[in-house]
Every structure is written in C-alpha cells, then in structure tokens.
C-alpha atoms as a PDB file:
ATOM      1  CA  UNK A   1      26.731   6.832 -29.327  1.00  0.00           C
ATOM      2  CA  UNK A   2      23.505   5.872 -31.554  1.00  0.00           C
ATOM      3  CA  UNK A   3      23.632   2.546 -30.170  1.00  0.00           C
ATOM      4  CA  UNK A   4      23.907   3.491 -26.458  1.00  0.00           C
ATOM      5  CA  UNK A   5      20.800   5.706 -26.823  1.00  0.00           C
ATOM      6  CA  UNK A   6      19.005   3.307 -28.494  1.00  0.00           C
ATOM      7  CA  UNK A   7      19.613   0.163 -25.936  1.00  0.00           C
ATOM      8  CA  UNK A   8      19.030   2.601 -23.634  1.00  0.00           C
ATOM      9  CA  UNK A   9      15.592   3.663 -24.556  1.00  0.00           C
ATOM     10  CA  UNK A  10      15.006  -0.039 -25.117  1.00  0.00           C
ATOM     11  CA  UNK A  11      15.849  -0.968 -21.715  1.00  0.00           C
ATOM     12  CA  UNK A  12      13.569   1.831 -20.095  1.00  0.00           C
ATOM     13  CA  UNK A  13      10.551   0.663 -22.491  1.00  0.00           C
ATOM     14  CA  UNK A  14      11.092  -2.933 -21.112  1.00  0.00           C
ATOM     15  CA  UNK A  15      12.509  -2.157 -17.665  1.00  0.00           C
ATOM     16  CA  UNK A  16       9.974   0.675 -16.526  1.00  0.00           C
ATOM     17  CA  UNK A  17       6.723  -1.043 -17.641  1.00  0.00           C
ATOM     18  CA  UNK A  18       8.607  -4.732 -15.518  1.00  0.00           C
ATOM     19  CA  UNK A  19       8.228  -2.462 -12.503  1.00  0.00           C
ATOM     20  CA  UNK A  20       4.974  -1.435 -12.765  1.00  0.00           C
ATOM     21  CA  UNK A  21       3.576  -5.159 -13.148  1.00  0.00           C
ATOM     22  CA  UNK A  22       5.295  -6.315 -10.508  1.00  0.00           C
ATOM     23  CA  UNK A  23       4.767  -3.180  -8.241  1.00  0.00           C
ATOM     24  CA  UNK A  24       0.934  -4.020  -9.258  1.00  0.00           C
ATOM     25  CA  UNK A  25       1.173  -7.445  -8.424  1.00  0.00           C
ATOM     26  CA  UNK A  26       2.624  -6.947  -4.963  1.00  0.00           C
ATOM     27  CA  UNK A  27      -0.079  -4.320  -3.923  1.00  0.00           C
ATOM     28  CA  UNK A  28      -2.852  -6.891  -5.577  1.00  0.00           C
ATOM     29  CA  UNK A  29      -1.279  -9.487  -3.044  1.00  0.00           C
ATOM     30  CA  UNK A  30      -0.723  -7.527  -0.310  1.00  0.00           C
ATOM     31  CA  UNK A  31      -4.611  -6.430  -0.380  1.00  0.00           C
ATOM     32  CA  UNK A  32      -5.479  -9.801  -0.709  1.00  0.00           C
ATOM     33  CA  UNK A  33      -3.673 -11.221   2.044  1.00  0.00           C
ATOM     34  CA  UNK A  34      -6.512 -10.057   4.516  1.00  0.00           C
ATOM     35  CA  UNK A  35      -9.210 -11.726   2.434  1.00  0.00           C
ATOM     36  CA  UNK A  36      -7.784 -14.868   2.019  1.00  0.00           C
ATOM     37  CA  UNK A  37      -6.591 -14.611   5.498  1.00  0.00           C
ATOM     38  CA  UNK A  38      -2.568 -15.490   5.081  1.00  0.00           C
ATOM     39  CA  UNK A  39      -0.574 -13.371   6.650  1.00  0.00           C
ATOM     40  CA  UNK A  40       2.819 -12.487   5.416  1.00  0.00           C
ATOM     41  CA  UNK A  41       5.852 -13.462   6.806  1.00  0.00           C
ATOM     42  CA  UNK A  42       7.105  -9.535   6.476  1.00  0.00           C
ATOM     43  CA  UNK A  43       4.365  -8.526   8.564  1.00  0.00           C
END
C-alpha cells in the first residue's frame, strides 16, 4: 500500500509539473504565431 502511495505521489510530482511546461509552451507558441506571422494549421 506504501508503495502505491509513494509511486503515486511520484508520478503527480513528475506528471503535474510535465503539464504545466508544455501547457506553457503551447500558449508561448500560440501567442507567437501572430508575430512571426505562421498561422496554424488548427486555426
């Protein structure tokens, strides 16, 4: 049971801050996108 909290916390301390980077990364390119003036295929 130890073990399951453990990886578990482990996973949320890796995991969690993974997100944020790339959540930051997509929002830095997606404001850039008008500067640079490439426009996304999504848009």
């Amino acid at each position: 049971m130890v073990g399951i909290f453990v990886s578990a916390g482990v996973l949320s301390y890796v995991v969690i801050p993974g997100l944020l980077i790339m959540w930051d990364r997509v929002l830095d390119h997606m404001g850039s996108t008008g500067e640079d003036g490439v426009e996304e295929k999504g848009k």
